[in-house]
C-alpha atoms as a PDB file:
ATOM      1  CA  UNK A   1       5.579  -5.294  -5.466  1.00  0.00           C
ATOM      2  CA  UNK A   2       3.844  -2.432  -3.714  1.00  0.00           C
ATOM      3  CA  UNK A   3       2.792  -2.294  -0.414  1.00  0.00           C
ATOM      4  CA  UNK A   4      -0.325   0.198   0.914  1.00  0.00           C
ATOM      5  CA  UNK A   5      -0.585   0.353   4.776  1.00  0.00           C
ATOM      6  CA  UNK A   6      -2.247   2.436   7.876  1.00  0.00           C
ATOM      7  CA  UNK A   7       0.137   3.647   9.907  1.00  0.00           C
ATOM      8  CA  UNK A   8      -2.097   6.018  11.796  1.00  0.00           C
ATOM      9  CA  UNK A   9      -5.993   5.512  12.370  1.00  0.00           C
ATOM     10  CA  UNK A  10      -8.432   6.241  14.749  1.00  0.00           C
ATOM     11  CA  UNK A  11     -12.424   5.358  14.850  1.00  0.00           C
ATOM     12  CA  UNK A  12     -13.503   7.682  12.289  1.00  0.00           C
ATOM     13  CA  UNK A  13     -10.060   8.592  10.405  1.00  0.00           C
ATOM     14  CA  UNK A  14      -6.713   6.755   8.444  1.00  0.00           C
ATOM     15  CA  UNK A  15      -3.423   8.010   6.925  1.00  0.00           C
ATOM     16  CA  UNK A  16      -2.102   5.707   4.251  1.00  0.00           C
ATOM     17  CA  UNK A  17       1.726   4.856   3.650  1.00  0.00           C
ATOM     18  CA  UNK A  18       2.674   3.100   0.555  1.00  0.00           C
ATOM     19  CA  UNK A  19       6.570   0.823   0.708  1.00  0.00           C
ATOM     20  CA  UNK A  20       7.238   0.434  -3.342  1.00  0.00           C
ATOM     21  CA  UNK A  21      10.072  -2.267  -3.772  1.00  0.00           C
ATOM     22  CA  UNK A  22      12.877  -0.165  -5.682  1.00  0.00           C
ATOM     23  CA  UNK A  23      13.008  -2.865  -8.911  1.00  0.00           C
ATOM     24  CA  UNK A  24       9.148  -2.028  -9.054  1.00  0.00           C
ATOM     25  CA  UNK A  25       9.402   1.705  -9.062  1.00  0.00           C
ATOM     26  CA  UNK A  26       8.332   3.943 -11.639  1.00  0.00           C
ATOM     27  CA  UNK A  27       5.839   1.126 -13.212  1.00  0.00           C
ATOM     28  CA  UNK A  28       2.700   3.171 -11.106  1.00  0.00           C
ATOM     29  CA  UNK A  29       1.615   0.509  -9.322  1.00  0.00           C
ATOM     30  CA  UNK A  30       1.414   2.902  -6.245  1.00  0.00           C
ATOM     31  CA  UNK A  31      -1.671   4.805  -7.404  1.00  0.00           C
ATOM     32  CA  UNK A  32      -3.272   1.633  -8.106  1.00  0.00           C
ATOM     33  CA  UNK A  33      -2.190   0.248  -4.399  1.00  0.00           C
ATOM     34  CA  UNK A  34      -3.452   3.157  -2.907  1.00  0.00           C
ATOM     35  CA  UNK A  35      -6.301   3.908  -4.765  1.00  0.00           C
ATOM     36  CA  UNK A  36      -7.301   0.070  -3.407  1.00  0.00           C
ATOM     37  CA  UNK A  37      -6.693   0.595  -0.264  1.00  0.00           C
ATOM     38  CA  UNK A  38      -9.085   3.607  -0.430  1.00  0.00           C
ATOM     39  CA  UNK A  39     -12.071   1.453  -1.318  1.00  0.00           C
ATOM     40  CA  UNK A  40     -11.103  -0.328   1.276  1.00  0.00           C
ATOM     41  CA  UNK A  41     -10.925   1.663   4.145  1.00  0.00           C
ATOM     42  CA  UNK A  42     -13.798   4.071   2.896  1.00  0.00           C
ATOM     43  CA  UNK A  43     -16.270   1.474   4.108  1.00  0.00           C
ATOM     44  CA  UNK A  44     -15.574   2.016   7.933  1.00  0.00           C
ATOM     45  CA  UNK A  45     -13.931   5.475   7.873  1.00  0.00           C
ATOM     46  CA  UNK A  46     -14.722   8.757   6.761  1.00  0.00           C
ATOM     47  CA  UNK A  47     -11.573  10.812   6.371  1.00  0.00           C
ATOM     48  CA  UNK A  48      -8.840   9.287   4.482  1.00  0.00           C
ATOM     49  CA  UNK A  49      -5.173  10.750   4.201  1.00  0.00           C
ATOM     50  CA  UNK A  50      -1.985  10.477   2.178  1.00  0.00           C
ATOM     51  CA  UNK A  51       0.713  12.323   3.750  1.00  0.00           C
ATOM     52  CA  UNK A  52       4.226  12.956   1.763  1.00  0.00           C
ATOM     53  CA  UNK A  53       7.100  15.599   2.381  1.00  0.00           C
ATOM     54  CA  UNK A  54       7.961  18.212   0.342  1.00  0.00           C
ATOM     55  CA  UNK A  55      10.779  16.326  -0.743  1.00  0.00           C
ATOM     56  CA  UNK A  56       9.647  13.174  -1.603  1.00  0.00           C
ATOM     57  CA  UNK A  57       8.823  13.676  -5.147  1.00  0.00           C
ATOM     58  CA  UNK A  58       7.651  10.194  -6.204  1.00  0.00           C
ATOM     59  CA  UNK A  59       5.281  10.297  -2.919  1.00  0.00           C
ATOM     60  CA  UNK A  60       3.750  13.393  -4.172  1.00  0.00           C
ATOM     61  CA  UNK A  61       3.434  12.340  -8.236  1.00  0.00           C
ATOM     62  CA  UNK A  62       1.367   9.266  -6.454  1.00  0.00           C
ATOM     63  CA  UNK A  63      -0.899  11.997  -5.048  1.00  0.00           C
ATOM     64  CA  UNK A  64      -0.853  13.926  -8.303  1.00  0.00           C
ATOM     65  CA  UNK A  65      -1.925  10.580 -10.061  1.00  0.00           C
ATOM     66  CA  UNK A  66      -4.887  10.031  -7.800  1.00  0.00           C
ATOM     67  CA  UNK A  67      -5.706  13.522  -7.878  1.00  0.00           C
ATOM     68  CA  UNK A  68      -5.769  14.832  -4.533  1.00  0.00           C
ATOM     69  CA  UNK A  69      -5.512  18.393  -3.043  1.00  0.00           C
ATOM     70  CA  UNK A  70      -3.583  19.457  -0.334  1.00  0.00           C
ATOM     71  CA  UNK A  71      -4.549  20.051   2.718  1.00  0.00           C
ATOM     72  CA  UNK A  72      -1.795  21.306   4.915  1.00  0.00           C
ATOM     73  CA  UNK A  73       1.398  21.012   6.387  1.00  0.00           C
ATOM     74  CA  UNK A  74       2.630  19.285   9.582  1.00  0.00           C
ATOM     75  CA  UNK A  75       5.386  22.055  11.395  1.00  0.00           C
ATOM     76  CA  UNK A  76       7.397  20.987  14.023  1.00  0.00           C
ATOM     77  CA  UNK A  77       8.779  22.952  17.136  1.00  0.00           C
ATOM     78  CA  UNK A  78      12.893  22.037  17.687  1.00  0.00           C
END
Protein backbone atom coordinates (compact mmCIF):
# COMPACT_ATOMS: atom_id res chain seq x y z
CA UNK A 1 0.00 0.00 0.00
CA UNK A 2 1.24 3.42 -1.01
CA UNK A 3 -0.13 6.50 -0.20
CA UNK A 4 0.42 9.96 -2.54
CA UNK A 5 -0.83 13.17 -0.78
CA UNK A 6 -0.69 17.26 -0.90
CA UNK A 7 0.58 18.49 1.96
CA UNK A 8 1.17 21.98 0.67
CA UNK A 9 -0.92 23.73 -2.21
CA UNK A 10 -2.00 26.91 -3.14
CA UNK A 11 -4.29 28.15 -6.29
CA UNK A 12 -1.83 27.66 -8.91
CA UNK A 13 0.87 25.25 -7.15
CA UNK A 14 1.19 21.51 -5.06
CA UNK A 15 4.01 19.61 -3.29
CA UNK A 16 3.41 15.89 -3.20
CA UNK A 17 4.30 13.51 -0.16
CA UNK A 18 4.17 9.86 -0.68
CA UNK A 19 3.61 7.37 3.04
CA UNK A 20 4.87 3.73 1.56
CA UNK A 21 3.74 0.99 4.15
CA UNK A 22 7.25 -0.62 5.17
CA UNK A 23 6.03 -4.49 4.04
CA UNK A 24 5.36 -2.69 0.60
CA UNK A 25 8.69 -1.02 0.19
CA UNK A 26 11.08 -1.57 -2.41
CA UNK A 27 8.23 -3.16 -4.85
CA UNK A 28 8.12 0.71 -6.73
CA UNK A 29 4.82 1.28 -6.28
CA UNK A 30 5.79 4.92 -5.24
CA UNK A 31 6.67 6.12 -8.74
CA UNK A 32 3.56 4.70 -9.93
CA UNK A 33 1.53 6.53 -6.87
CA UNK A 34 3.08 9.59 -7.63
CA UNK A 35 3.28 9.60 -11.11
CA UNK A 36 -0.87 9.25 -10.61
CA UNK A 37 -1.23 11.73 -8.56
CA UNK A 38 0.53 13.97 -11.14
CA UNK A 39 -2.16 13.43 -13.75
CA UNK A 40 -4.20 14.25 -11.30
CA UNK A 41 -3.36 17.38 -9.99
CA UNK A 42 -1.94 18.67 -13.44
CA UNK A 43 -5.52 19.37 -14.46
CA UNK A 44 -6.06 22.36 -11.98
CA UNK A 45 -2.43 23.31 -11.20
CA UNK A 46 0.48 24.30 -12.98
CA UNK A 47 3.57 23.72 -10.87
CA UNK A 48 3.90 20.43 -9.31
CA UNK A 49 6.64 19.46 -6.62
CA UNK A 50 8.27 16.48 -4.95
CA UNK A 51 10.35 17.52 -2.18
CA UNK A 52 12.88 14.87 -0.37
CA UNK A 53 16.04 15.48 1.93
CA UNK A 54 19.30 14.77 1.17
CA UNK A 55 19.08 11.91 3.28
CA UNK A 56 16.22 10.19 2.40
CA UNK A 57 17.52 7.96 -0.22
CA UNK A 58 14.42 5.94 -1.18
CA UNK A 59 12.53 9.51 -1.48
CA UNK A 60 15.05 10.60 -3.92
CA UNK A 61 15.38 7.02 -6.12
CA UNK A 62 11.35 7.79 -6.43
CA UNK A 63 12.39 11.08 -8.04
CA UNK A 64 15.17 9.41 -10.01
CA UNK A 65 12.45 6.87 -11.28
CA UNK A 66 10.12 9.56 -12.50
CA UNK A 67 12.86 11.47 -13.80
CA UNK A 68 12.85 14.75 -12.33
CA UNK A 69 15.53 17.51 -11.92
CA UNK A 70 16.28 19.39 -9.07
CA UNK A 71 15.41 22.45 -8.39
CA UNK A 72 16.80 23.69 -5.14
CA UNK A 73 17.25 23.45 -1.65
CA UNK A 74 15.15 24.66 1.32
CA UNK A 75 17.98 26.31 4.12
CA UNK A 76 16.94 27.08 7.35
CA UNK A 77 18.12 29.91 9.80
CA UNK A 78 18.68 28.29 13.69
Amino acid sequence: MSICFTPASNATAAEAGIWTRPDFRGKRLAPTVVAAWSQREHRNKTVLFYSTTADNHASQSVARALGLTPLGWIWTAR
